[in-house]
N, C-alpha and C. Protein backbone atom coordinates (compact mmCIF):
# COMPACT_ATOMS: atom_id res chain seq x y z
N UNK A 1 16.13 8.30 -11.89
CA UNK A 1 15.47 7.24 -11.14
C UNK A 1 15.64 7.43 -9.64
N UNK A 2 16.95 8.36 -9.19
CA UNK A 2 16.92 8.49 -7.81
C UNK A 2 15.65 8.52 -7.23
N UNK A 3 15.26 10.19 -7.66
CA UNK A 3 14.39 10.36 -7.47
C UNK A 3 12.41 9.87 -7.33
N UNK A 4 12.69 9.23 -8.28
CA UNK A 4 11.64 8.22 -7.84
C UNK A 4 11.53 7.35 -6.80
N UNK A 5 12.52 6.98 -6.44
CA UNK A 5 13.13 5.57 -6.11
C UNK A 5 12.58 6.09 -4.37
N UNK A 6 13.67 7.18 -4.32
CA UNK A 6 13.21 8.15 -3.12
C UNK A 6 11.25 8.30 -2.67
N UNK A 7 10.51 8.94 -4.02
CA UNK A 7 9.61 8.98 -4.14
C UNK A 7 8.76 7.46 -3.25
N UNK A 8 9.01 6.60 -3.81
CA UNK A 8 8.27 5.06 -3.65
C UNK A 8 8.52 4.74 -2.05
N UNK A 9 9.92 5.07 -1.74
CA UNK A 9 10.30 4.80 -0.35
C UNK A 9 9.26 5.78 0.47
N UNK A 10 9.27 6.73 0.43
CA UNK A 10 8.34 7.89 1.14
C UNK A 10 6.77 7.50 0.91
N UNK A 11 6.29 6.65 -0.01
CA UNK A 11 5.20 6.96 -0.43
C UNK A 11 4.86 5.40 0.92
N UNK A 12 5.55 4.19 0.84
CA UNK A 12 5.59 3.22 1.54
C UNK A 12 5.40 3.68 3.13
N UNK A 13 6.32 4.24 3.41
CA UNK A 13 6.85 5.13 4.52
C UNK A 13 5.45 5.58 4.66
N UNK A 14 4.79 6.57 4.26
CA UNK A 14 3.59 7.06 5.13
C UNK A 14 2.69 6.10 5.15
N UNK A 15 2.72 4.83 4.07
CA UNK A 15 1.50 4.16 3.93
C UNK A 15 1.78 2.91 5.13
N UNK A 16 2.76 2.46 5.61
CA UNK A 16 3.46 2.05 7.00
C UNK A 16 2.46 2.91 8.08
N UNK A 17 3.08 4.21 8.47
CA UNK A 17 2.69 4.90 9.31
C UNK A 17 1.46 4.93 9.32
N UNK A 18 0.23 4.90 8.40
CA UNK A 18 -0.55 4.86 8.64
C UNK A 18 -1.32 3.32 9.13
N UNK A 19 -0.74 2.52 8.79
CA UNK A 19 -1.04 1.50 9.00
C UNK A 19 -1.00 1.13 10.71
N UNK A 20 -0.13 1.14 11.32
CA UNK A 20 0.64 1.32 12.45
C UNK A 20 -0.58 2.12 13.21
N UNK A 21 -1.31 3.15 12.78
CA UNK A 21 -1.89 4.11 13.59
C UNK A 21 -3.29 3.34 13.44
N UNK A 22 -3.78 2.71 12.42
CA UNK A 22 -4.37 1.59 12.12
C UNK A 22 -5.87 2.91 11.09
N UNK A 23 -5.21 3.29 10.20
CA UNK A 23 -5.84 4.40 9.78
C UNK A 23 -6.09 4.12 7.79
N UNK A 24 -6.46 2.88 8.22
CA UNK A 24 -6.45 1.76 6.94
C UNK A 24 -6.87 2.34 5.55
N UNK A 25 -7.88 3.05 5.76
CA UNK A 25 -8.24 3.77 4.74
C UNK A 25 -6.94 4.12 3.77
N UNK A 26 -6.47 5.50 4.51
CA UNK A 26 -5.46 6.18 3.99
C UNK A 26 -4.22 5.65 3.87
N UNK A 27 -3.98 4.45 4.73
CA UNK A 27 -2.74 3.29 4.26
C UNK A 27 -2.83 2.89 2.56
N UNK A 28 -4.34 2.37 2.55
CA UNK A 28 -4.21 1.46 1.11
C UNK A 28 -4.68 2.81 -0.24
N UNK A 29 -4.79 3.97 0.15
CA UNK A 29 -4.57 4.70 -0.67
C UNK A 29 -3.55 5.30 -0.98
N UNK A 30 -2.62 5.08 0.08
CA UNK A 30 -1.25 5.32 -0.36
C UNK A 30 -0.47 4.21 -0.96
N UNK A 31 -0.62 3.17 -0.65
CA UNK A 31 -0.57 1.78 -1.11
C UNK A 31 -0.68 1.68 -2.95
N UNK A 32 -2.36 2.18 -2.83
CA UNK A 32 -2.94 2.46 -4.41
C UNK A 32 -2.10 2.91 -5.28
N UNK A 33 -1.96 4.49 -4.42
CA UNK A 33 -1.17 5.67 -5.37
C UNK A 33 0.32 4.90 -5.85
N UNK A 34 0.96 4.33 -5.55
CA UNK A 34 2.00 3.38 -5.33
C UNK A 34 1.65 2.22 -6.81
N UNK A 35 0.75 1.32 -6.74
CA UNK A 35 0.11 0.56 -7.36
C UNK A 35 0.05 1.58 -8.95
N UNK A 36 -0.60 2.92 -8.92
CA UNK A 36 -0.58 2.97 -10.17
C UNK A 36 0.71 3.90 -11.02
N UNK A 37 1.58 4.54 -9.64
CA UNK A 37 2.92 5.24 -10.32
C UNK A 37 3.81 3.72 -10.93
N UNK A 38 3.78 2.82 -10.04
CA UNK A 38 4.61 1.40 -10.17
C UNK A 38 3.80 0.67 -10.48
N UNK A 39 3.63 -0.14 -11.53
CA UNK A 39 2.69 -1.08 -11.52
C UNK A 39 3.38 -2.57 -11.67
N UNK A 40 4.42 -2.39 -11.83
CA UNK A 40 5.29 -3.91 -11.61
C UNK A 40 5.64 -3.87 -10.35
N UNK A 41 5.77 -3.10 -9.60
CA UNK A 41 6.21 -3.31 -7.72
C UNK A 41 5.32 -4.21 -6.92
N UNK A 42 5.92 -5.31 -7.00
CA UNK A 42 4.41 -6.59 -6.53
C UNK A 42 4.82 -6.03 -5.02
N UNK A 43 5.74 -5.86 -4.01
CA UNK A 43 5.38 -5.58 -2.95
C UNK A 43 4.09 -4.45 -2.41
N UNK A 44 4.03 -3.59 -3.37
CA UNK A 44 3.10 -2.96 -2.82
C UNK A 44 1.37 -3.55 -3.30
N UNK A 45 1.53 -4.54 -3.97
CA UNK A 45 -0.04 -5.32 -3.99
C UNK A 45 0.04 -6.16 -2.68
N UNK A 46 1.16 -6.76 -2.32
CA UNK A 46 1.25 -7.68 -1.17
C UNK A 46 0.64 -6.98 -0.10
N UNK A 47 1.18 -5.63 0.05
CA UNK A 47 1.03 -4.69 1.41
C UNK A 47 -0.67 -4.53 1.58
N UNK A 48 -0.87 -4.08 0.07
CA UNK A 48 -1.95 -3.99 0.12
C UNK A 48 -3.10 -4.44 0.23
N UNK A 49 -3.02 -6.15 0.15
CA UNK A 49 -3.80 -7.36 0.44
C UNK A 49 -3.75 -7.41 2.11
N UNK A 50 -2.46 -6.90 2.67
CA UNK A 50 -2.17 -7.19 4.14
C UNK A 50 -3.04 -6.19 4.92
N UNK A 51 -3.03 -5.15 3.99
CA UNK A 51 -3.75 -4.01 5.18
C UNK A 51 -5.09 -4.25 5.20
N UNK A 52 -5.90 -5.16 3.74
CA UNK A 52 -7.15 -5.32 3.53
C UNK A 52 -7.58 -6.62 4.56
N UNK A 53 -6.78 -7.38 4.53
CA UNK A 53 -7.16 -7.92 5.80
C UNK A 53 -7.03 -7.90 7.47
N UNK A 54 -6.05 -7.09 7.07
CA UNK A 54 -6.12 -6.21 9.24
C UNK A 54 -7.28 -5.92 9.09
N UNK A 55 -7.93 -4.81 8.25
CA UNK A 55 -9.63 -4.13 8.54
C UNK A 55 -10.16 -5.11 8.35
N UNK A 56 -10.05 -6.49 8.15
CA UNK A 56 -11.17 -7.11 8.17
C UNK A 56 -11.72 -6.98 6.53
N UNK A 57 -11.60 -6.88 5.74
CA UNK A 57 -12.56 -6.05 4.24
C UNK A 57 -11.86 -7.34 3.82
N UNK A 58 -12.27 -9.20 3.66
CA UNK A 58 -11.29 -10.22 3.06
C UNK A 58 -12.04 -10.19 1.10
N UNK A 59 -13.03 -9.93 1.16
CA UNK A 59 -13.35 -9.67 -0.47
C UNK A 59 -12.44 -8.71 -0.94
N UNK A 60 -12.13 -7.69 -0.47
CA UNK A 60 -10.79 -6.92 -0.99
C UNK A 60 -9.75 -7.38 -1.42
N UNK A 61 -9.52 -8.74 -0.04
CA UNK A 61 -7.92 -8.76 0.00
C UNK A 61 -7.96 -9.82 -0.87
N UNK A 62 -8.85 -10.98 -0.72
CA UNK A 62 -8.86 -11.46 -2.10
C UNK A 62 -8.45 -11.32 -3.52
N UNK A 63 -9.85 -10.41 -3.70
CA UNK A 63 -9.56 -9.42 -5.16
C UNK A 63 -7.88 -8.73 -5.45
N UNK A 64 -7.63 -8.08 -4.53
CA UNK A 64 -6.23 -7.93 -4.46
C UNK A 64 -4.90 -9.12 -4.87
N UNK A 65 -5.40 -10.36 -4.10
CA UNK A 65 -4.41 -11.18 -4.27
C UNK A 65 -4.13 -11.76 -5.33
């Protein structure tokens, strides 16, 4: 499980960074990829409702929520 665990942190980690650079796309696909290795990790649906509404996309973030 380390290793995963590691995995999820890194996967957050770039999907942060991209966010930050405001490069939304590739945030909530890292977000996604996240969503379907973990699918009980509610933080990363949260994140991912959050980044859908920075771009503006609120039918997303909706659907998301």
């Amino acid at each position: 499980m380390g290793g995963n665990r590691k995995h999820l942190q890194s996967l957050l980690g770039k999907a942060k960074v991209f966010e930050k650079q405001k490069k939304y796309d590739e945030a909530v696909e890292m977000i996604s990829e996240i969503t379907v290795c973990y699918p009980n990790f509610l933080p990363a649906v949260i994140e991912k409702a959050k980044i859908h509404m920075q771009n503006g996309e609120w039918d997303q973030a909706v659907e998301t929520s």
